[in-house]
Protein backbone atom coordinates (compact mmCIF):
# COMPACT_ATOMS: atom_id res chain seq x y z
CA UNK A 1 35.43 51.65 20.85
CA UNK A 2 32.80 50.24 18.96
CA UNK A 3 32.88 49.06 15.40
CA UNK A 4 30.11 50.50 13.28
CA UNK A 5 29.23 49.71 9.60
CA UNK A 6 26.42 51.43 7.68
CA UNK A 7 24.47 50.29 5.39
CA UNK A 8 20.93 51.55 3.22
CA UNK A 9 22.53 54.48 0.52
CA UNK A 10 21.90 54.05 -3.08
CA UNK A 11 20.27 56.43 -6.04
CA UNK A 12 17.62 58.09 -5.17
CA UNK A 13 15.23 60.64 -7.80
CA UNK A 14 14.50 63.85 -6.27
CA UNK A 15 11.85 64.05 -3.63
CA UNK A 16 12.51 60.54 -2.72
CA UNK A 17 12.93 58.96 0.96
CA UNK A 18 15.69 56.57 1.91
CA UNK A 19 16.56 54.82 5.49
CA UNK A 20 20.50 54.71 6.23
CA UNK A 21 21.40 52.37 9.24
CA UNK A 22 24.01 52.38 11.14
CA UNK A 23 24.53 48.80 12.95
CA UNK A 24 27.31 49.14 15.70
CA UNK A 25 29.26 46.27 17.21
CA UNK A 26 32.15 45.43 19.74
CA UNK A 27 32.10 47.27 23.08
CA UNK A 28 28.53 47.70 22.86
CA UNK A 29 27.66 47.12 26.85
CA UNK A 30 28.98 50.31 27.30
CA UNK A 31 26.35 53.45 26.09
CA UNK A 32 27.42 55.27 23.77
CA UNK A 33 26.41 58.57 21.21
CA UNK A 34 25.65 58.45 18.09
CA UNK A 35 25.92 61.04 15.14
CA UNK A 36 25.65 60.95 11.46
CA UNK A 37 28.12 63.45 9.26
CA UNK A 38 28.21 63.56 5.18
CA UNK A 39 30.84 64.55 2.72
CA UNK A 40 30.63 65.48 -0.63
CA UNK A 41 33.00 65.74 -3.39
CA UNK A 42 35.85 68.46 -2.80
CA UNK A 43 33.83 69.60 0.59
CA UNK A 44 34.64 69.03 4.24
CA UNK A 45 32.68 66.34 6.24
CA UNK A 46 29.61 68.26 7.51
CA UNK A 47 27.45 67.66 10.42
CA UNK A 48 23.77 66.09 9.90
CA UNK A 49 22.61 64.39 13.30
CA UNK A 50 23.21 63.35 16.39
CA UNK A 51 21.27 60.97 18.97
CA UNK A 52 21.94 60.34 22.71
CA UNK A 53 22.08 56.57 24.20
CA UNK A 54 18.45 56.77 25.09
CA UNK A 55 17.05 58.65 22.00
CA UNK A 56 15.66 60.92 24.33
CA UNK A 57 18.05 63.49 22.89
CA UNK A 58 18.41 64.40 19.06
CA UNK A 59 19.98 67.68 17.19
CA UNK A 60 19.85 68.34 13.68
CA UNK A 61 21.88 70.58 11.40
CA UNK A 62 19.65 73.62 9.89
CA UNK A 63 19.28 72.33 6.38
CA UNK A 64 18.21 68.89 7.58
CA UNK A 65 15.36 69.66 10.18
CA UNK A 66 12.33 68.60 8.85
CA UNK A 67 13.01 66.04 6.30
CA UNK A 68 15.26 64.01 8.18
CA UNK A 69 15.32 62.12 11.37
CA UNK A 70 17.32 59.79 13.86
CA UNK A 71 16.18 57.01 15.94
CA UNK A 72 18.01 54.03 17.22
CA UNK A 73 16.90 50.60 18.59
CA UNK A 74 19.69 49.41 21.60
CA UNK A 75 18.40 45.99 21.64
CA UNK A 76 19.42 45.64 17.94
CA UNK A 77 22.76 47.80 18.49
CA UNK A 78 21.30 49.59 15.65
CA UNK A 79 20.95 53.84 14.82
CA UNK A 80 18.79 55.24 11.71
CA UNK A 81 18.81 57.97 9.65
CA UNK A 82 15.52 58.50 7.85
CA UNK A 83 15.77 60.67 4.96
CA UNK A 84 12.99 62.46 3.36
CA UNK A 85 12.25 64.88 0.28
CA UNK A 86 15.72 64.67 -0.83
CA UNK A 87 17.43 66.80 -3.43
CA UNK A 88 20.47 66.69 -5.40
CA UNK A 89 22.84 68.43 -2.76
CA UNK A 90 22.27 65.80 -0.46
CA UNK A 91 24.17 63.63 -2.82
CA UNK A 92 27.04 62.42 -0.33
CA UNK A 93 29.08 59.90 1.20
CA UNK A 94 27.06 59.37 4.94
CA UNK A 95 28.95 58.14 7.78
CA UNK A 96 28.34 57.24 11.67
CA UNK A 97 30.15 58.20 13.99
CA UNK A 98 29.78 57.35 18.12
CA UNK A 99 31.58 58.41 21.17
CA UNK A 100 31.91 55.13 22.94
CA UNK A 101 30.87 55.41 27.04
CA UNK A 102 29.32 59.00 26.55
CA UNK A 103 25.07 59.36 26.83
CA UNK A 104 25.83 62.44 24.89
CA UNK A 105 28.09 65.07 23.40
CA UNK A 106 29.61 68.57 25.03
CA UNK A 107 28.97 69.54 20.92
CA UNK A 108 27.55 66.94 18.41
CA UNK A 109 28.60 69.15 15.66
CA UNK A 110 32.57 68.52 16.52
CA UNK A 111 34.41 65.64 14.78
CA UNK A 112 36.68 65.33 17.55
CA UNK A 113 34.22 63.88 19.81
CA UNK A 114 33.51 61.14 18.32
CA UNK A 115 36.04 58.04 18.61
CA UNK A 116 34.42 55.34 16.00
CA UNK A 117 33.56 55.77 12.13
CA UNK A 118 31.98 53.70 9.70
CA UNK A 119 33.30 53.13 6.43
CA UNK A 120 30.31 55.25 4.54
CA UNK A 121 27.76 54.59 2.67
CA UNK A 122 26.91 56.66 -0.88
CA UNK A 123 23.58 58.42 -1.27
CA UNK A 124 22.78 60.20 -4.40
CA UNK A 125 20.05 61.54 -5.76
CA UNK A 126 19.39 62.58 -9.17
CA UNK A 127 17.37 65.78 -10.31
């Protein structure tokens, strides 16, 4: 497993940009996939984005295409989430997730797969 720990939320107006990172220690020789998921208060931990150990692989849930996007930089252990014309629903707690010594995922979208998660990192963004 690899220990990950993100960093980058804070407040945010509406219609701003903010850059979440996700910096990833431990067993990180082997590769390993990398996803971001978000929870706000009283709902379940939704789905946002997922990248593959090269980056040459990236899905995004619906309401996030366009204004958001992941990237990662191996030689700094390090995965991004860019975020872009925010709104208020986007107010959540954002965490990373990776599935240590997998290039990919047989479904990005599933909890399951992943075996390491940050600790979160609050984003909120005022109207």
């Amino acid at each position: 497993q690899v220990l990950l720990v993100e960093s980058g939320g804070g407040l945010v107006q509406a219609g701003g940009s903010l850059r979440l990172s996700c910096a990833a220690s431990g067993r990180t020789f082997v590769s390993y996939a990398m996803g971001w998921f978000r929870q706000a208060p009283g709902k379940e931990r939704e789905f946002v984005a997922a990248i593959s150990w090269t980056g040459g692989s990236t899905q995004y849930a619906d309401s996030m295409k366009g204004r958001f996007t992941i990237s990662r930089d191996n030689a700094k252990n390090t995965v991004y989430l860019q975020m872009n014309s925010l709104k208020p629903e986007d107010t959540a707690v954002y965490y990373c997730g990776a599935r240590s010594g997998s290039r990919w995922f047989g479904d990005p979208t599933n909890r399951a797969e992943y075996n390491s998660w940050g600790q979160g990192t609050q984003v909120n963004v005022s109207s």
